[in-house]
N, C-alpha and C. Protein backbone atom coordinates (compact mmCIF):
# COMPACT_ATOMS: atom_id res chain seq x y z
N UNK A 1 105.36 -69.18 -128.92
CA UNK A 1 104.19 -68.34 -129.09
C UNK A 1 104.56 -67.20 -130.03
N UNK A 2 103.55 -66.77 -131.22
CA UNK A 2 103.77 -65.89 -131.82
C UNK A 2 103.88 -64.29 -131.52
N UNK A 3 104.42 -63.48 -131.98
CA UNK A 3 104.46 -62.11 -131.16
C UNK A 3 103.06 -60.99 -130.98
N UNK A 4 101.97 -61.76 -131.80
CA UNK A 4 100.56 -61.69 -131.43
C UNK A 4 100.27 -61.68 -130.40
N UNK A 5 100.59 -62.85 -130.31
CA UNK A 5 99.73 -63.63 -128.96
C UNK A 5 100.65 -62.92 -128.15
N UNK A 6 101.79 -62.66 -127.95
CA UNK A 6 102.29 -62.51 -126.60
C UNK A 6 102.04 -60.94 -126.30
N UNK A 7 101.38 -59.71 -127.71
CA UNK A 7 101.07 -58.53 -127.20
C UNK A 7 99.93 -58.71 -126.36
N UNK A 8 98.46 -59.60 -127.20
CA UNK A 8 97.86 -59.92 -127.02
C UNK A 8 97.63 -60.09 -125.29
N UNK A 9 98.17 -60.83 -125.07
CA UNK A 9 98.55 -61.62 -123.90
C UNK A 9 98.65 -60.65 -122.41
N UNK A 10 100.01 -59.71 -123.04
CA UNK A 10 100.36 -58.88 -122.45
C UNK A 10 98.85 -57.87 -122.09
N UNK A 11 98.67 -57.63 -123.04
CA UNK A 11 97.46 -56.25 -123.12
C UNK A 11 96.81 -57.23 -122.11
N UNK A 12 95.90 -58.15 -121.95
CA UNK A 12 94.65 -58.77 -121.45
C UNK A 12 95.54 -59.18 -119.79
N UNK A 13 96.39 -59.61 -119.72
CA UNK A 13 97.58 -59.76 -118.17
C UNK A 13 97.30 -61.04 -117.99
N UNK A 14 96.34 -61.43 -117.17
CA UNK A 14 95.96 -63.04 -116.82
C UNK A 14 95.03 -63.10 -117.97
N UNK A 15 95.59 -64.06 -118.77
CA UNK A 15 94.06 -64.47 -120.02
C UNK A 15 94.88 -66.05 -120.12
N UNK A 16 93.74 -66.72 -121.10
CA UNK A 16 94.17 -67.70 -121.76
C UNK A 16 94.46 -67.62 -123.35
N UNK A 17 95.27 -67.51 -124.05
CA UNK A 17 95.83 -67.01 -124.74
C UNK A 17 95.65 -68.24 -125.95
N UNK A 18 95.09 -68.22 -127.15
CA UNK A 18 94.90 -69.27 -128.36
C UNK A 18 96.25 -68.81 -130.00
N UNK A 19 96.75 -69.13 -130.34
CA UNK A 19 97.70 -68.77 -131.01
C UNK A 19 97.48 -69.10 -132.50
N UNK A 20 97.49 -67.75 -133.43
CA UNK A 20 96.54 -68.44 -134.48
C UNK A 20 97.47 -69.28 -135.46
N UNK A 21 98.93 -69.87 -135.11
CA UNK A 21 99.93 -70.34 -135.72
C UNK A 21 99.70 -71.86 -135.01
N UNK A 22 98.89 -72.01 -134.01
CA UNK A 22 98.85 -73.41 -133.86
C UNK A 22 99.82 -73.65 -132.37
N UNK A 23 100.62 -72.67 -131.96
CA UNK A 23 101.68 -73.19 -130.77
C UNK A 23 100.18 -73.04 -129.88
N UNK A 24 101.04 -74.35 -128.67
CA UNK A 24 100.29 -74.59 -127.33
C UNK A 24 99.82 -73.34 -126.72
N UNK A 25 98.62 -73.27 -126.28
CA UNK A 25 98.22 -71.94 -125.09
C UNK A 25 99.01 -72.35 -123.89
N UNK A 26 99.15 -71.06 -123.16
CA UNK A 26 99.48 -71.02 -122.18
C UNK A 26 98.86 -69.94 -121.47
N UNK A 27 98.96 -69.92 -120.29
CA UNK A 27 98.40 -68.88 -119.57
C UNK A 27 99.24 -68.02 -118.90
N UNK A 28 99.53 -66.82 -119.24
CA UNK A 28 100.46 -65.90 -119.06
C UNK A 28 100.17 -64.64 -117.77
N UNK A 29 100.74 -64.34 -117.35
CA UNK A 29 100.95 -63.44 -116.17
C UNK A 29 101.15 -61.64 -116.84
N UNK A 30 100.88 -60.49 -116.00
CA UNK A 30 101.50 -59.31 -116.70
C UNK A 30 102.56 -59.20 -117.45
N UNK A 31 103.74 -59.99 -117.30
CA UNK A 31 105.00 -59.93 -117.97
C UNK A 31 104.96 -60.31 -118.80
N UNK A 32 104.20 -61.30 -119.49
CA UNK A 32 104.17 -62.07 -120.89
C UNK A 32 105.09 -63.68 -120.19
N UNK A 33 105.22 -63.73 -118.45
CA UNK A 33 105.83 -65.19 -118.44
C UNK A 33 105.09 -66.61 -118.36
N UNK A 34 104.99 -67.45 -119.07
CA UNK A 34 104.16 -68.95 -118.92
C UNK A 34 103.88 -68.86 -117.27
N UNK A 35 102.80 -69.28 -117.18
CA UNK A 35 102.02 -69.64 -115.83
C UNK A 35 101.36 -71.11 -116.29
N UNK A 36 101.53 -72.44 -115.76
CA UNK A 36 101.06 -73.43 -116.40
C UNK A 36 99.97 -73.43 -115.26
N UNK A 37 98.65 -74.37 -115.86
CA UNK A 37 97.71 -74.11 -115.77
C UNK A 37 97.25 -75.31 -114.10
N UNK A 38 96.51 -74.81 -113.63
CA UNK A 38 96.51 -76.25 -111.85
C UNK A 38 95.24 -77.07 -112.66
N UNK A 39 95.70 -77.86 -112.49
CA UNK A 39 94.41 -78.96 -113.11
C UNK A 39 94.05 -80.42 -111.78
N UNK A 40 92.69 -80.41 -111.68
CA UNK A 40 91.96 -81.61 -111.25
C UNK A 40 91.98 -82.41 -111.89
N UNK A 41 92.15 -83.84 -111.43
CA UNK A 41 91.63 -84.98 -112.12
C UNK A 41 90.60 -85.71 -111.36
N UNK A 42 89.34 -85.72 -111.85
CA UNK A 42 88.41 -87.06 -111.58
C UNK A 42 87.77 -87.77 -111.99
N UNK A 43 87.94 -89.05 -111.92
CA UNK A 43 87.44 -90.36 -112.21
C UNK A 43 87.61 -91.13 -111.75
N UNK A 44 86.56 -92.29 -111.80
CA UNK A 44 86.52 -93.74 -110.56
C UNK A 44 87.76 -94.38 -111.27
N UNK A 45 88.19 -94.42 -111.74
CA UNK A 45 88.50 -95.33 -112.29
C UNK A 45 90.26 -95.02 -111.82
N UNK A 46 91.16 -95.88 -110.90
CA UNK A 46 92.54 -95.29 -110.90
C UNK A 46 93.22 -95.13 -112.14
N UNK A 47 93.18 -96.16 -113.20
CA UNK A 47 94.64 -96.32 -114.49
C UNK A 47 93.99 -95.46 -114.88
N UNK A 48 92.84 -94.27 -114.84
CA UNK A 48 92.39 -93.38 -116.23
C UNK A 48 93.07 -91.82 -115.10
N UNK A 49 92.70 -92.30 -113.86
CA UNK A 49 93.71 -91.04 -113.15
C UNK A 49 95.31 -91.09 -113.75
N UNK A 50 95.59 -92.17 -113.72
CA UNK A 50 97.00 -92.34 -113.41
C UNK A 50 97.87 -91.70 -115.08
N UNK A 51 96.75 -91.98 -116.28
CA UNK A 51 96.80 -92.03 -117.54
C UNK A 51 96.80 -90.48 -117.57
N UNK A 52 95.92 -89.80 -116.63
CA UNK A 52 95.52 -88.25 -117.73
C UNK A 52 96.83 -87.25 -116.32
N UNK A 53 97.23 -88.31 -115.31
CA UNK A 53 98.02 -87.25 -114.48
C UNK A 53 99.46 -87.19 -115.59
N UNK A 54 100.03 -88.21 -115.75
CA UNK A 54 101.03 -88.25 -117.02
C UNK A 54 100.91 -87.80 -118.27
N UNK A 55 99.83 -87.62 -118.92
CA UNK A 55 99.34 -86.58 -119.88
C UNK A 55 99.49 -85.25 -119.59
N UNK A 56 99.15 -84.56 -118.72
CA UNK A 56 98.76 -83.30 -118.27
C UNK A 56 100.16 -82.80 -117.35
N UNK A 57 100.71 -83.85 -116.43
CA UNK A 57 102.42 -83.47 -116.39
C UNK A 57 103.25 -83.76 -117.39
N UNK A 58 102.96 -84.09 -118.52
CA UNK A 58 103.72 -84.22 -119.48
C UNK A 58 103.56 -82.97 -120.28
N UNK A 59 103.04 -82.15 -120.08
CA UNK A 59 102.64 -80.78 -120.72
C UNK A 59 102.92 -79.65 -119.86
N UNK A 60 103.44 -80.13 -118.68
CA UNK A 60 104.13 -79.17 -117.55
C UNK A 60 102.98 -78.32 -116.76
N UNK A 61 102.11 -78.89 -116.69
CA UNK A 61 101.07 -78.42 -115.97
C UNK A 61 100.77 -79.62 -114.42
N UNK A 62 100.42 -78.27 -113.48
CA UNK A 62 100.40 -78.92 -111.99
C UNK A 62 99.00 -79.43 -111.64
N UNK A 63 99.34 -80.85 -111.46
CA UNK A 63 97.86 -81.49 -110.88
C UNK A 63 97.71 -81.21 -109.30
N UNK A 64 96.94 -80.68 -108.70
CA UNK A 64 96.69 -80.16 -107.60
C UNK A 64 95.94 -80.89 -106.43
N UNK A 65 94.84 -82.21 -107.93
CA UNK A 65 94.20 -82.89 -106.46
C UNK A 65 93.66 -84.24 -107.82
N UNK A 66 93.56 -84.87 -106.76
CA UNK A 66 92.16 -85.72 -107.53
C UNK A 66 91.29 -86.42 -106.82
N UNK A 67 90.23 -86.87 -107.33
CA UNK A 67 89.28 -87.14 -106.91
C UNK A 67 88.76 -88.53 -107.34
N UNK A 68 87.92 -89.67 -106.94
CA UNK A 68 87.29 -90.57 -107.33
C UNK A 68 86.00 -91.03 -107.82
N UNK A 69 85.86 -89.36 -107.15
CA UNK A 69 83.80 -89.86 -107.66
C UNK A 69 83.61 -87.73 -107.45
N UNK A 70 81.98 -87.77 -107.37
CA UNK A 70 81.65 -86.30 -107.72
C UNK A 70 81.62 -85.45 -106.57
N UNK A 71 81.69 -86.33 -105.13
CA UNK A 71 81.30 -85.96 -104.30
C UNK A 71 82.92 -85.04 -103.89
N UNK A 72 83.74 -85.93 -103.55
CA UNK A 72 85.19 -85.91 -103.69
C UNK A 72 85.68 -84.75 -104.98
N UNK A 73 85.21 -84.60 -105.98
CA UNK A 73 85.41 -83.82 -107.07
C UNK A 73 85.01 -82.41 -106.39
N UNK A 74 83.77 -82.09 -105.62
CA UNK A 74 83.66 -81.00 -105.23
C UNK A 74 83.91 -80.31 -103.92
N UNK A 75 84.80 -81.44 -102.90
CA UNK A 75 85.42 -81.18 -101.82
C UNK A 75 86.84 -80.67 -102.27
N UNK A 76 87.53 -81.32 -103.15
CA UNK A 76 88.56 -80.90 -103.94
C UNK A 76 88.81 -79.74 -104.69
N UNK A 77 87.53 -79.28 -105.37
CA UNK A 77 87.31 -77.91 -105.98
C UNK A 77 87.44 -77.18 -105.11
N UNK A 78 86.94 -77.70 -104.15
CA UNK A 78 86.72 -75.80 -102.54
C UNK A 78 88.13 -75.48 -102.30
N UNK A 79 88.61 -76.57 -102.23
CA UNK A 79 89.71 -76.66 -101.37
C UNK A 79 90.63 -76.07 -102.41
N UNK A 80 90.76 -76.73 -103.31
CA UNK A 80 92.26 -75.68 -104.50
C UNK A 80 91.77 -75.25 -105.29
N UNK A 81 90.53 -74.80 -106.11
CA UNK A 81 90.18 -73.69 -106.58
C UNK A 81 91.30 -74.13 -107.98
N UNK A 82 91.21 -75.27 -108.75
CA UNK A 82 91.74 -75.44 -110.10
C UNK A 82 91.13 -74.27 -110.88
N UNK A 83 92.25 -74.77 -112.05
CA UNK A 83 92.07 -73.52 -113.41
C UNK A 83 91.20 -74.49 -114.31
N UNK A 84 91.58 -75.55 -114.19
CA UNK A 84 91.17 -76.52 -115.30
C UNK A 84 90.60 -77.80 -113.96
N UNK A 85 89.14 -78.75 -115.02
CA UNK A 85 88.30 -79.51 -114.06
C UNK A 85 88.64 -81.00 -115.26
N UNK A 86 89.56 -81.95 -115.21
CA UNK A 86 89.15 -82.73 -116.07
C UNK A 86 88.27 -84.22 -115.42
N UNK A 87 87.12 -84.41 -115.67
CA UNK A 87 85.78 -85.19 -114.85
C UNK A 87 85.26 -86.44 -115.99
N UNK A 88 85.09 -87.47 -115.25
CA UNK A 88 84.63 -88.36 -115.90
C UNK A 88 83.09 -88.07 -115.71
N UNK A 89 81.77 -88.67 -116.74
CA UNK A 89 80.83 -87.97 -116.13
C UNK A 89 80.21 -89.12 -115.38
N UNK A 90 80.26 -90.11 -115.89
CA UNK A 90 79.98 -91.35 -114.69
C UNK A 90 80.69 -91.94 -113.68
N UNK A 91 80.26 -91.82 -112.92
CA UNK A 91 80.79 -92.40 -111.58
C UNK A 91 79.74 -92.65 -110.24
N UNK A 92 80.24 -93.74 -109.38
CA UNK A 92 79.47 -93.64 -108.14
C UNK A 92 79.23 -91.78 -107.24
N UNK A 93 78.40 -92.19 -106.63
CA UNK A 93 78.06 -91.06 -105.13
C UNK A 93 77.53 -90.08 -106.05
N UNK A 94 78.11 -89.26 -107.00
CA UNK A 94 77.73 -88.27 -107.89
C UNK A 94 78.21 -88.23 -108.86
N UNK A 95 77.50 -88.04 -110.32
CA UNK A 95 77.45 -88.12 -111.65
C UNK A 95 78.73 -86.46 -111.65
N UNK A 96 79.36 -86.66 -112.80
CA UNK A 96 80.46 -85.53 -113.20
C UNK A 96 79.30 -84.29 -113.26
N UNK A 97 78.51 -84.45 -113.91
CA UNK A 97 77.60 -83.87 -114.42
C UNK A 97 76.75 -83.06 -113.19
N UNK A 98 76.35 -83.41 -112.28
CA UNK A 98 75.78 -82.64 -111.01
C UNK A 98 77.18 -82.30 -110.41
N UNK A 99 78.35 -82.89 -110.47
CA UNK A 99 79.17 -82.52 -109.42
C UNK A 99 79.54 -80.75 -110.11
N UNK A 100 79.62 -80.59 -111.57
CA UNK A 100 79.44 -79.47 -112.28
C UNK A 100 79.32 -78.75 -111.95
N UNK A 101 77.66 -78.97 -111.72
CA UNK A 101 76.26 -77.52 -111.29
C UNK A 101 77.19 -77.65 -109.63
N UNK A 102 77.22 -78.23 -108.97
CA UNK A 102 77.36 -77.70 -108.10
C UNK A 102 79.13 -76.69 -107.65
N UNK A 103 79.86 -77.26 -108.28
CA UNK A 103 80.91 -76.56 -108.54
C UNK A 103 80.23 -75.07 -109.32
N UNK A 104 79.53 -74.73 -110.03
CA UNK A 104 79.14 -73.87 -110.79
C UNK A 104 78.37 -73.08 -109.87
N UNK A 105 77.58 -73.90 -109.15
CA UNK A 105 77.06 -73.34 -108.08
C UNK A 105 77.55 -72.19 -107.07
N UNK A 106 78.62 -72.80 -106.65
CA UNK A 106 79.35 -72.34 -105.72
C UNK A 106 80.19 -71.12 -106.45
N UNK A 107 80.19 -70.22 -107.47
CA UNK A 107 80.60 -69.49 -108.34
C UNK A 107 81.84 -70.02 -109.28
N UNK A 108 82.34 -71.32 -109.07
CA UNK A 108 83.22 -71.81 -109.64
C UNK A 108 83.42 -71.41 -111.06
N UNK A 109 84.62 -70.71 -111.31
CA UNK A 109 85.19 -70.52 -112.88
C UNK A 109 85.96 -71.54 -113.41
N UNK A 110 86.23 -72.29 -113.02
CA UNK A 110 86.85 -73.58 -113.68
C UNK A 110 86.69 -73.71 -114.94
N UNK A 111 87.36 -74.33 -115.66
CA UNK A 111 87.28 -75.06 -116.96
C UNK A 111 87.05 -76.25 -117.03
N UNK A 112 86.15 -77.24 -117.27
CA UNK A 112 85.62 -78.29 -116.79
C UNK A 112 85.67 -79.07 -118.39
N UNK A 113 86.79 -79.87 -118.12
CA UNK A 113 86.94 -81.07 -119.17
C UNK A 113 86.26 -82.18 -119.49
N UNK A 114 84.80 -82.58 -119.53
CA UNK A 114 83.95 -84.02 -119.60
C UNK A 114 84.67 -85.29 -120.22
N UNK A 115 84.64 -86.11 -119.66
CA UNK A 115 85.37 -87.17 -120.36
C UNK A 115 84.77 -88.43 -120.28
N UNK A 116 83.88 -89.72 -121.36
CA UNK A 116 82.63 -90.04 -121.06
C UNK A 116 83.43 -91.26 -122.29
N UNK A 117 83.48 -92.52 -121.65
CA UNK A 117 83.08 -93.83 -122.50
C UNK A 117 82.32 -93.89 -123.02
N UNK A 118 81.65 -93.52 -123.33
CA UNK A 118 80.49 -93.95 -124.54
C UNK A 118 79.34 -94.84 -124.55
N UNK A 119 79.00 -94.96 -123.22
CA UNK A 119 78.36 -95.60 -122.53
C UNK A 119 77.38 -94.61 -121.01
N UNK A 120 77.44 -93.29 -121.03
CA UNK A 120 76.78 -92.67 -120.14
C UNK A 120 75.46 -92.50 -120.69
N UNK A 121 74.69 -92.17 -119.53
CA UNK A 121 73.34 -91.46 -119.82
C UNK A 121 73.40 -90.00 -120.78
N UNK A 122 74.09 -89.38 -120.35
CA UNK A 122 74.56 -88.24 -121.08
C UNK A 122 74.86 -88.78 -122.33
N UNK A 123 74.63 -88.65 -123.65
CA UNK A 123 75.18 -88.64 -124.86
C UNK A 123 76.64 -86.83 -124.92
N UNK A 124 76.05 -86.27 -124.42
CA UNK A 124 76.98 -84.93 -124.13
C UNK A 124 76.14 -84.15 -123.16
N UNK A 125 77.10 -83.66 -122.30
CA UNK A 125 76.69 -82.39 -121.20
C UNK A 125 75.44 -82.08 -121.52
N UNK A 126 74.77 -81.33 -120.24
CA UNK A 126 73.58 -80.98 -120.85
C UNK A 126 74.26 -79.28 -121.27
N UNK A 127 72.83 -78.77 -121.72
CA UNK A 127 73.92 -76.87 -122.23
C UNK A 127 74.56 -76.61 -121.51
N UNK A 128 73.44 -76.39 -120.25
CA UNK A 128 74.18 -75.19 -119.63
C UNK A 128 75.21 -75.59 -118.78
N UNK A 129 76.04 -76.53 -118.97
CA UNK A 129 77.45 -77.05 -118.79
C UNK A 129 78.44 -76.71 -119.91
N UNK A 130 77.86 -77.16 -121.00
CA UNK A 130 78.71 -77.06 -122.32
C UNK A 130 78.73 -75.53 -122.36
N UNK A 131 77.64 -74.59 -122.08
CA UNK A 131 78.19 -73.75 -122.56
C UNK A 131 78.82 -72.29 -121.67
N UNK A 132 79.03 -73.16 -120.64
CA UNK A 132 80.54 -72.29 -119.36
C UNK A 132 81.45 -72.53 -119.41
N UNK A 133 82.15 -72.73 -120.71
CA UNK A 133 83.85 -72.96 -120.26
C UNK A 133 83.98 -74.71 -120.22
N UNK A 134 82.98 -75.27 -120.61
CA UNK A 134 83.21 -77.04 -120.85
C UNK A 134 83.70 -77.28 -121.98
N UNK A 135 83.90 -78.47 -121.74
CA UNK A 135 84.55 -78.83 -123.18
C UNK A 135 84.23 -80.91 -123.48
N UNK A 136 84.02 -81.28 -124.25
CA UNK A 136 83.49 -82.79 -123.97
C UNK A 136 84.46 -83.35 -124.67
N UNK A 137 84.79 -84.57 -124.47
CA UNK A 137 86.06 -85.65 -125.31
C UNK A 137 85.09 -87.07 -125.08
N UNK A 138 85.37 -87.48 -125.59
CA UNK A 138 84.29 -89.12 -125.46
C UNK A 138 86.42 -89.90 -125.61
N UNK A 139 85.75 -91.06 -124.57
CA UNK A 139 87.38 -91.91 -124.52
C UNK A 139 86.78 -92.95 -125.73
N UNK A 140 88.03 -93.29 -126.16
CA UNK A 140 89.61 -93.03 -126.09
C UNK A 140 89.60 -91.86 -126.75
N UNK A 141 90.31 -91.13 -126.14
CA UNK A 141 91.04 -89.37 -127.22
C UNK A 141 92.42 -89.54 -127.28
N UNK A 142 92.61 -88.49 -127.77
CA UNK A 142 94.06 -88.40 -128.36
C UNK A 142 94.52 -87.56 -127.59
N UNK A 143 96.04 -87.84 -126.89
CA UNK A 143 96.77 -86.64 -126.10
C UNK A 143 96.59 -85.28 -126.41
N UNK A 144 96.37 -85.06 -128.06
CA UNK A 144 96.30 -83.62 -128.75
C UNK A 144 94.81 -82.90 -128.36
N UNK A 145 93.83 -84.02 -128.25
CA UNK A 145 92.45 -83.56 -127.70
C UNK A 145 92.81 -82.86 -126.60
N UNK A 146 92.97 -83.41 -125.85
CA UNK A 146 93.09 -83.41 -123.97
C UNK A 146 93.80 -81.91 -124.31
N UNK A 147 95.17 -81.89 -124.42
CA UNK A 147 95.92 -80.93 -124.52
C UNK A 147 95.26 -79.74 -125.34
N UNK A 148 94.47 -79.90 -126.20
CA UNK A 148 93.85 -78.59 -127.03
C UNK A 148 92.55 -77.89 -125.82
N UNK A 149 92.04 -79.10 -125.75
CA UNK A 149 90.97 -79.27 -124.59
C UNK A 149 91.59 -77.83 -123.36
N UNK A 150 92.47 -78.06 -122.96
CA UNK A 150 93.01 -77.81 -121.57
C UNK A 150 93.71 -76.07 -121.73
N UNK A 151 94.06 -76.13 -122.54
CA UNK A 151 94.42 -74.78 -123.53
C UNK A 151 93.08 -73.66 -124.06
N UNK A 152 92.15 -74.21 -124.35
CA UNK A 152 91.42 -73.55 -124.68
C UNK A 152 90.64 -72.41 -123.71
């Protein structure tokens, strides 16, 4: 991290920190020390869990829970209170997409990652998802997505 970002950083205490040299964000503590970020995973689907938990521990960040569908996505939210939400938006019991609002509902600050085959009702989030701290990827993405995604 550049010595910007890390006054930067410092001054703001808990922030998420963007680096205008291109190094990874991280989320930093009063001291200026890395705090990696707790991240959810949900989707029906196990190999796309199993795919983005090895992505996202491969970047040294702690997966905290996951989930299979939306319903499960927002029993999981109460319970560990992630930094980061990465959600498929289709799935059985509840759509990513209501499981959202209702995470949002509940005052949830999360960072909520959409992640959508190309095949949902949704073509993209509706706004007022996209524009709290969401972020949309249509699969297949690139590790660098996810990871910019999750940083931001």
């Amino acid at each position: 991290m550049c010595e910007l970002c890390t006054i930067w950083a410092r001054f703001r205490q808990m922030c998420v920190v963007k680096c205008p040299r291109g190094a990874v964000s991280t989320r930093l503590n009063a001291l200026g020390c890395e705090m990696k970020r707790r991240v959810l995973i949900v989707d029906d689907v196990e190999d796309i869990r199993q795919m983005l938990r090895f992505m996202v521990e491969r970047e040294g960040h702690v997966i905290v829970a996951e989930a299979a569908n939306g319903v499960e996505a927002v029993e999981k939210y109460r319970e560990h209170r992630p930094d980061v939400t990465i959600m498929d938006i289709d799935m059985p019991l509840m759509t990513g997409v209501e499981a959202a609002r209702e995470i949002r509902d509940m005052g949830g600050s999360t960072r909520i990652v959409f992640c959508s085959g190309g095949y949902s009702k949704f073509e993209t989030p509706p706004q007022e998802l996209r524009s709290e701290g969401s972020t949309f990827l249509r699969k297949p993405f690139l590790p660098a997505q996810l990871y910019q995604a999750i940083a931001a």
